[in-house]
C-alpha atoms as a PDB file:
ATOM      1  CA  UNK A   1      30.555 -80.409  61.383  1.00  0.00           C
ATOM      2  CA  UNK A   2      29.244 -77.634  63.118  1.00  0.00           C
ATOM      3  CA  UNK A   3      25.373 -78.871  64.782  1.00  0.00           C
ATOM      4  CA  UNK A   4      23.968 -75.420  64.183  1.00  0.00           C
ATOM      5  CA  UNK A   5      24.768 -76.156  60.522  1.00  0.00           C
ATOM      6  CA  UNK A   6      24.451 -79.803  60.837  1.00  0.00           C
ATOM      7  CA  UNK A   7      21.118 -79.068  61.873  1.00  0.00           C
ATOM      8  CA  UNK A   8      20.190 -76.480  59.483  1.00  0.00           C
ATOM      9  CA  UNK A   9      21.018 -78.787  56.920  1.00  0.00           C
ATOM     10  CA  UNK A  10      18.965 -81.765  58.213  1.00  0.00           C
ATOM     11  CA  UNK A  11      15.987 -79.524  58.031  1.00  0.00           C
ATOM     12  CA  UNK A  12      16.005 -77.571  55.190  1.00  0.00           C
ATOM     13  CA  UNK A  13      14.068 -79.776  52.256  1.00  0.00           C
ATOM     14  CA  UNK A  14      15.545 -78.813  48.254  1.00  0.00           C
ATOM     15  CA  UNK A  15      13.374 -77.465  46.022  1.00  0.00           C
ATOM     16  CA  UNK A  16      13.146 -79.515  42.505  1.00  0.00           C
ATOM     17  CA  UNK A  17      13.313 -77.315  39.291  1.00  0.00           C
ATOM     18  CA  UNK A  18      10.093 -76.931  37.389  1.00  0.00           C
ATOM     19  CA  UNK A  19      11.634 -78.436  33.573  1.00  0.00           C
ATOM     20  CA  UNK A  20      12.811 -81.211  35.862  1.00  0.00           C
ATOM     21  CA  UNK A  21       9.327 -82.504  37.208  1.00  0.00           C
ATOM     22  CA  UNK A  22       6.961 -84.362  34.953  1.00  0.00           C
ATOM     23  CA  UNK A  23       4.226 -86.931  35.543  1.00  0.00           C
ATOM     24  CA  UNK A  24       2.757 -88.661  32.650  1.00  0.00           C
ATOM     25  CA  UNK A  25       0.100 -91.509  32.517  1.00  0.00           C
ATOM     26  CA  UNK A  26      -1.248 -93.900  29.872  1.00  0.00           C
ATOM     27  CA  UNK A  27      -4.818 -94.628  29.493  1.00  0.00           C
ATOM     28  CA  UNK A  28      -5.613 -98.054  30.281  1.00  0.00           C
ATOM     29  CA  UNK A  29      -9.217 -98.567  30.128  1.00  0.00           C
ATOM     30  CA  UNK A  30     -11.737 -96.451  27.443  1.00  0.00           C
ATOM     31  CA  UNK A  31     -13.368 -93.252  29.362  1.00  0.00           C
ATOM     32  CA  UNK A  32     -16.628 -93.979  29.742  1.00  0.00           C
ATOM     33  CA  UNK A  33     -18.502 -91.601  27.208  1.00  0.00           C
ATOM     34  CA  UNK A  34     -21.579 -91.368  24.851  1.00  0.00           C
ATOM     35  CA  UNK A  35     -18.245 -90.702  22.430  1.00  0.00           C
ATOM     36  CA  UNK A  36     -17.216 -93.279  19.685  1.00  0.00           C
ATOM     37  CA  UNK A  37     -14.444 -95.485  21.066  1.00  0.00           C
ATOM     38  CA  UNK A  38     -11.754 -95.480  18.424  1.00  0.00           C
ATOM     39  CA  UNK A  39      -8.390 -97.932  18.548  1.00  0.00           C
ATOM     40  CA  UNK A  40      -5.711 -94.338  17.823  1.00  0.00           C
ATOM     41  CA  UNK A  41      -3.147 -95.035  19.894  1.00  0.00           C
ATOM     42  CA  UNK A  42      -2.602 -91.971  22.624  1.00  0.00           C
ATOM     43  CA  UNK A  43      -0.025 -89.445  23.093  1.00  0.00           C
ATOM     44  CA  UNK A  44       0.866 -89.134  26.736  1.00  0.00           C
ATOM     45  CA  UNK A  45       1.012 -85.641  27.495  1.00  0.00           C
ATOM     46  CA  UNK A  46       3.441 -84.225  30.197  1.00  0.00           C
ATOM     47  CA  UNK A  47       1.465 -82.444  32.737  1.00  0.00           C
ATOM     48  CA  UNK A  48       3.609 -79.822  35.447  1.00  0.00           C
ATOM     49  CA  UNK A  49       3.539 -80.248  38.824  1.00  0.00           C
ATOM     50  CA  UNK A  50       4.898 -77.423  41.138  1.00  0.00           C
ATOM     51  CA  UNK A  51       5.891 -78.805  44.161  1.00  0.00           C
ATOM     52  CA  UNK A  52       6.159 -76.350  47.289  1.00  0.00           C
ATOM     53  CA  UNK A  53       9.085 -76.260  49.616  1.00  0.00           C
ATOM     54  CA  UNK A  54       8.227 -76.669  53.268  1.00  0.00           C
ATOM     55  CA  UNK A  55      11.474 -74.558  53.912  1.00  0.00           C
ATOM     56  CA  UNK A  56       9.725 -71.793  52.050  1.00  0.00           C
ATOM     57  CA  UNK A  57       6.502 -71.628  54.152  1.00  0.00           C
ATOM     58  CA  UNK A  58       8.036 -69.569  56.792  1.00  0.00           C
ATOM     59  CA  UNK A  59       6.029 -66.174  57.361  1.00  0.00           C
ATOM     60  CA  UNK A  60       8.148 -63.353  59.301  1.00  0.00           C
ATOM     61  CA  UNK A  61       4.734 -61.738  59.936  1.00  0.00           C
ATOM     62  CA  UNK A  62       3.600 -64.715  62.168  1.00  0.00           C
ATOM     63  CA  UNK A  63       5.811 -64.119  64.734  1.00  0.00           C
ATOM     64  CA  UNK A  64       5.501 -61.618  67.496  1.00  0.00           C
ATOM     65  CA  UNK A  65       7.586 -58.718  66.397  1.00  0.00           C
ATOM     66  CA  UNK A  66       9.023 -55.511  68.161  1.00  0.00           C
ATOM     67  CA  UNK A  67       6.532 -52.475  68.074  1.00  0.00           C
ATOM     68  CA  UNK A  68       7.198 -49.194  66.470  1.00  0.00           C
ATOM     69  CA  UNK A  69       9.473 -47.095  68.229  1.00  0.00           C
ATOM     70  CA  UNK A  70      10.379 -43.273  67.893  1.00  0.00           C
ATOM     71  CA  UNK A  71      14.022 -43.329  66.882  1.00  0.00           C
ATOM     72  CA  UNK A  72      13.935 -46.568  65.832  1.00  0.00           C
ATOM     73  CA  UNK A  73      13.570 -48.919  62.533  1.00  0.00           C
ATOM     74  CA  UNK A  74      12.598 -52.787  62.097  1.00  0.00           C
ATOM     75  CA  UNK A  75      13.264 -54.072  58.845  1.00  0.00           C
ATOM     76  CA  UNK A  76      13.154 -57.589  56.986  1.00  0.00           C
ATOM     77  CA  UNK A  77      14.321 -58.957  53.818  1.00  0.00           C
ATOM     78  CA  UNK A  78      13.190 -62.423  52.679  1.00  0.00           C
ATOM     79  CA  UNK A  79      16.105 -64.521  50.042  1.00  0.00           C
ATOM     80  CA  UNK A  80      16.197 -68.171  49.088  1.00  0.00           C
ATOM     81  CA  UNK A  81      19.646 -69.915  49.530  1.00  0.00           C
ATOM     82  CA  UNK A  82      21.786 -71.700  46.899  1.00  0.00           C
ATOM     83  CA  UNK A  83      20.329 -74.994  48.662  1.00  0.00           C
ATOM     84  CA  UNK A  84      16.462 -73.394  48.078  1.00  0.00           C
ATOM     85  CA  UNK A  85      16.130 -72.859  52.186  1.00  0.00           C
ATOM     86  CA  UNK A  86      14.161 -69.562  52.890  1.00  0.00           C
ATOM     87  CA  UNK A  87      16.052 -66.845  54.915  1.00  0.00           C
ATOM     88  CA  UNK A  88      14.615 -64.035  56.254  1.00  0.00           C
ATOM     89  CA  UNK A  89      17.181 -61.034  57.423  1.00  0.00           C
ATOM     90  CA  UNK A  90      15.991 -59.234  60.519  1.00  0.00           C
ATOM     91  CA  UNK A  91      17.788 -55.534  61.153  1.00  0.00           C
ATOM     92  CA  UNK A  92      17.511 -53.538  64.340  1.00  0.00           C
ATOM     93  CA  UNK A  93      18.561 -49.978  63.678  1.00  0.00           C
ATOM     94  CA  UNK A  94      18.533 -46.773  65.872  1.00  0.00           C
ATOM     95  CA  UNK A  95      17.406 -43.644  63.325  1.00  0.00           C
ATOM     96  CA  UNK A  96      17.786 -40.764  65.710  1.00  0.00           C
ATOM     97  CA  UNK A  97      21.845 -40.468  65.096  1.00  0.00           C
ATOM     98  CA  UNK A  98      22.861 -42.077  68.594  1.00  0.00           C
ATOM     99  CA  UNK A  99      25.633 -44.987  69.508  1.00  0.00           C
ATOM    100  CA  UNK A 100      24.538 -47.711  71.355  1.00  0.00           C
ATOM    101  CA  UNK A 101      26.840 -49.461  74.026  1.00  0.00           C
ATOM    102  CA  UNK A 102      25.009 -52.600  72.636  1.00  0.00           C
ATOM    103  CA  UNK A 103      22.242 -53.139  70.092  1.00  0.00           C
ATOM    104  CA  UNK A 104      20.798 -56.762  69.797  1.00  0.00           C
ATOM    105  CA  UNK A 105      18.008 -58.805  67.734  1.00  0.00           C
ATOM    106  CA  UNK A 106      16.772 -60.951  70.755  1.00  0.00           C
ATOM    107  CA  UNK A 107      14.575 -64.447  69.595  1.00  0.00           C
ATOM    108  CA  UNK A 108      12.289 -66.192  72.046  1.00  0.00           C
ATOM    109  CA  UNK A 109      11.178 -70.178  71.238  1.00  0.00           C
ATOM    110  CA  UNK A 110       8.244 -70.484  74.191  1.00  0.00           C
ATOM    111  CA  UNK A 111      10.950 -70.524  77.563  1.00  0.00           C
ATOM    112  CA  UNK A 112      14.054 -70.108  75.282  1.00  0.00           C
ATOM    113  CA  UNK A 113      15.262 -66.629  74.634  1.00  0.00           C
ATOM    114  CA  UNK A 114      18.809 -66.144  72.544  1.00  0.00           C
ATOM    115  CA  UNK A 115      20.911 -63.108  71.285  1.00  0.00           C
ATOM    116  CA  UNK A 116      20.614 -63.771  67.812  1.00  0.00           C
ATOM    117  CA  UNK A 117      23.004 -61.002  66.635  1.00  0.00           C
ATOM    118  CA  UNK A 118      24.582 -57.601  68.289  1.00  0.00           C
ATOM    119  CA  UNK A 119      26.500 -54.944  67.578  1.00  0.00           C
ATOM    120  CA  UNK A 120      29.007 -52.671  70.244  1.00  0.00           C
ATOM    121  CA  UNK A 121      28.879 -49.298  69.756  1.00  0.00           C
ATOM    122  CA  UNK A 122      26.558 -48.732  66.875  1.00  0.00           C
ATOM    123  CA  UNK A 123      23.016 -48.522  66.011  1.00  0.00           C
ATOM    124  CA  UNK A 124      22.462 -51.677  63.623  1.00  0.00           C
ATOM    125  CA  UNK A 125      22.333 -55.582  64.097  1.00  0.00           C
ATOM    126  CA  UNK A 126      21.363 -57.929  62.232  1.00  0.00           C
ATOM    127  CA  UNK A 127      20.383 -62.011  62.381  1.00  0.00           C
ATOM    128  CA  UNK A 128      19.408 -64.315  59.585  1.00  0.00           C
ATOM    129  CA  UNK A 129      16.554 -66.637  60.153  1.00  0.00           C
ATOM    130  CA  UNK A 130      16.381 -69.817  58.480  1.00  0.00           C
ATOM    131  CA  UNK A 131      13.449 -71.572  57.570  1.00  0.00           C
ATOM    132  CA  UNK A 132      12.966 -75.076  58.911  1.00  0.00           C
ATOM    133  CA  UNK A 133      10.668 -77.622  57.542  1.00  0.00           C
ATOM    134  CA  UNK A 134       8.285 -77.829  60.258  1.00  0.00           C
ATOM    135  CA  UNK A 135       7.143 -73.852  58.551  1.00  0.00           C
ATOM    136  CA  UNK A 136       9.753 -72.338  61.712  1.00  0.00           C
ATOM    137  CA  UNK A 137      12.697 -70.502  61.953  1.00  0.00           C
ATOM    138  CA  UNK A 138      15.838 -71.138  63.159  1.00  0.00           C
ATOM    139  CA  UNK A 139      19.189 -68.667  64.013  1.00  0.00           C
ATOM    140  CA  UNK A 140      22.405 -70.457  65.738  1.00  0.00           C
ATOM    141  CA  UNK A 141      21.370 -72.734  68.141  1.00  0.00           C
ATOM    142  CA  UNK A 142      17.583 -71.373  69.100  1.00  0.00           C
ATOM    143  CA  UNK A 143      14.858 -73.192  66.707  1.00  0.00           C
ATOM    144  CA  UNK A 144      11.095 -72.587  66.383  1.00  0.00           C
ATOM    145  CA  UNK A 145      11.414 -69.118  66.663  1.00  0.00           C
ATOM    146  CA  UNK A 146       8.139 -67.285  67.813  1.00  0.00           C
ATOM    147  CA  UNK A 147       8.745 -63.646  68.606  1.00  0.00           C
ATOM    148  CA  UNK A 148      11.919 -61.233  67.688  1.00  0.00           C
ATOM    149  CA  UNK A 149      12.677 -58.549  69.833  1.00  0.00           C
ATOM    150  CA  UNK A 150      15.197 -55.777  69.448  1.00  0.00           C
ATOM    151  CA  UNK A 151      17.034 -53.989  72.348  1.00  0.00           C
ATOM    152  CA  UNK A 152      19.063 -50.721  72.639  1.00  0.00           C
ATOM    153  CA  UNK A 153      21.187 -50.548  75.660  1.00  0.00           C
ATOM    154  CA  UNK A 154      22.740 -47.213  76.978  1.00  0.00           C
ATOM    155  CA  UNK A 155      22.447 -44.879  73.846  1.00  0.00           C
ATOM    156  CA  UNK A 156      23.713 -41.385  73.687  1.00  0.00           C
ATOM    157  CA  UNK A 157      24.091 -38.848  71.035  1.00  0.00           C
ATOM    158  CA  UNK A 158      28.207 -38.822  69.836  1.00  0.00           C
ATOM    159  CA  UNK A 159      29.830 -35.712  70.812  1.00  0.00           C
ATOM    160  CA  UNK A 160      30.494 -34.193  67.371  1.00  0.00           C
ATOM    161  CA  UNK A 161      31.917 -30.705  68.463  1.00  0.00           C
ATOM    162  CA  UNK A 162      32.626 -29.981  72.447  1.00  0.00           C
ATOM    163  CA  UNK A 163      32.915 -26.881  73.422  1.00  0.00           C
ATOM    164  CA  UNK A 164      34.986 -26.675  76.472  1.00  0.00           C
ATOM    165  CA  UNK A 165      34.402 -22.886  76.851  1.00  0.00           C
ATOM    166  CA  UNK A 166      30.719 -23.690  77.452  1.00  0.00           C
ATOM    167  CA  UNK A 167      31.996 -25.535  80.789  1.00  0.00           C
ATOM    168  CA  UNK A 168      31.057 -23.063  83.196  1.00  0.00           C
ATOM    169  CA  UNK A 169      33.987 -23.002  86.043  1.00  0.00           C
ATOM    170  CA  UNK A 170      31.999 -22.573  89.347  1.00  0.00           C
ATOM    171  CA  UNK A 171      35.139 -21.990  91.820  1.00  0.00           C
ATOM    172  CA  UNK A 172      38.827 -22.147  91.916  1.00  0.00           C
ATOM    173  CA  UNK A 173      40.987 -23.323  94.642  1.00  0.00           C
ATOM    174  CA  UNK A 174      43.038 -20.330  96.263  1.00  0.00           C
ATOM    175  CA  UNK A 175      46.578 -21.056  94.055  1.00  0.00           C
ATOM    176  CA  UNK A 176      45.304 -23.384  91.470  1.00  0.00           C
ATOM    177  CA  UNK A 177      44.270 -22.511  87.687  1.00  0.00           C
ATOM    178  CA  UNK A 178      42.141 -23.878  85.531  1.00  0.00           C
ATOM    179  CA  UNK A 179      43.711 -25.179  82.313  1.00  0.00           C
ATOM    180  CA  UNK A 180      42.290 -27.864  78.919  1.00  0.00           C
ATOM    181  CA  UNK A 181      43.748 -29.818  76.913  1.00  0.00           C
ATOM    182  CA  UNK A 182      42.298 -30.532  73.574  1.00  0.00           C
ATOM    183  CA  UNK A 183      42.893 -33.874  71.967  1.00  0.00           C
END
């Protein structure tokens, strides 16, 4: 089995459904009371307990996270697995219409830094962090996530419509021409 899911697994704690939790008790001494003790048997009642899930104590908004930006957009979405785990989606997206030669969500865990996700030639990644046990997250191999960072590497606005007439030809070679081809 894979270890990152191996560990993922190992750390991620089920939730137990509500109408499947129940504690009951029976009464085995009288309260003591100025009330009149009477020999009525008692109904146990079932009382509901609603246990937490340490793999739902993650909070995104603990961690260091990238500053605003012009041009720029940090977004999270929290879901709970089929398992019960927490997962919090972390997007890095450029806003201001230009391709990136690489754009990466970037986790640090104290000395540990790790490309959590990246994209070529785009403006959006994206990495899913898992809630551990311990109340930290986890993506691939990099646990106890403390700060996400995104970066945007060599970005440039497309060329849309090039206008090769706008070229301005400085000189020509005595017996040459100056020719384009459009593609």
């Amino acid at each position: 089995m894979d270890q990152t899911i191996e560990a993922t697994i190992e750390t991620c704690i089920k939730t137990i459904p509500l109408e499947e939790v129940y504690i009951t008790s029976t009464l085995t001494e009288a309260p003591v009371t100025n009330a009149p003790v009477t020999n009525a048997p008692m109904t146990p009642t079932p009382v509901r307990v609603y246990p937490t899930n340490p793999s739902n104590s993650c909070d995104i908004n603990k961690l260091t996270l990238p500053m605003a930006v012009a041009g720029t957009n940090f977004r999270t979405s929290d879901s709970i697995t089929t398992g019960g785990c927490k997962q919090t989606s972390v997007t890095c997206e450029g806003t201001d219409g230009q391709n990136c030669r690489t754009v990466a969500v970037v986790g640090s865990s104290g000395s540990a830094t790790g490309n959590l996700d990246s994209t070529t030639n785009g403006n959006t990644a994206t990495a899913i962090l898992t809630c551990q046990a311990d109340g930290t997250y986890l993506s691939g191999s990099l646990s106890n996530i403390n700060q996400v960072s995104c970066l945007y590497d060599t970005c440039s606005n497309p060329c849309v419509q090039c206008d090769i007439n706008a070229v301005k030809q400085t000189t020509t070679l005595v017996g040459s021409t100056f020719s384009s081809v459009l593609a």
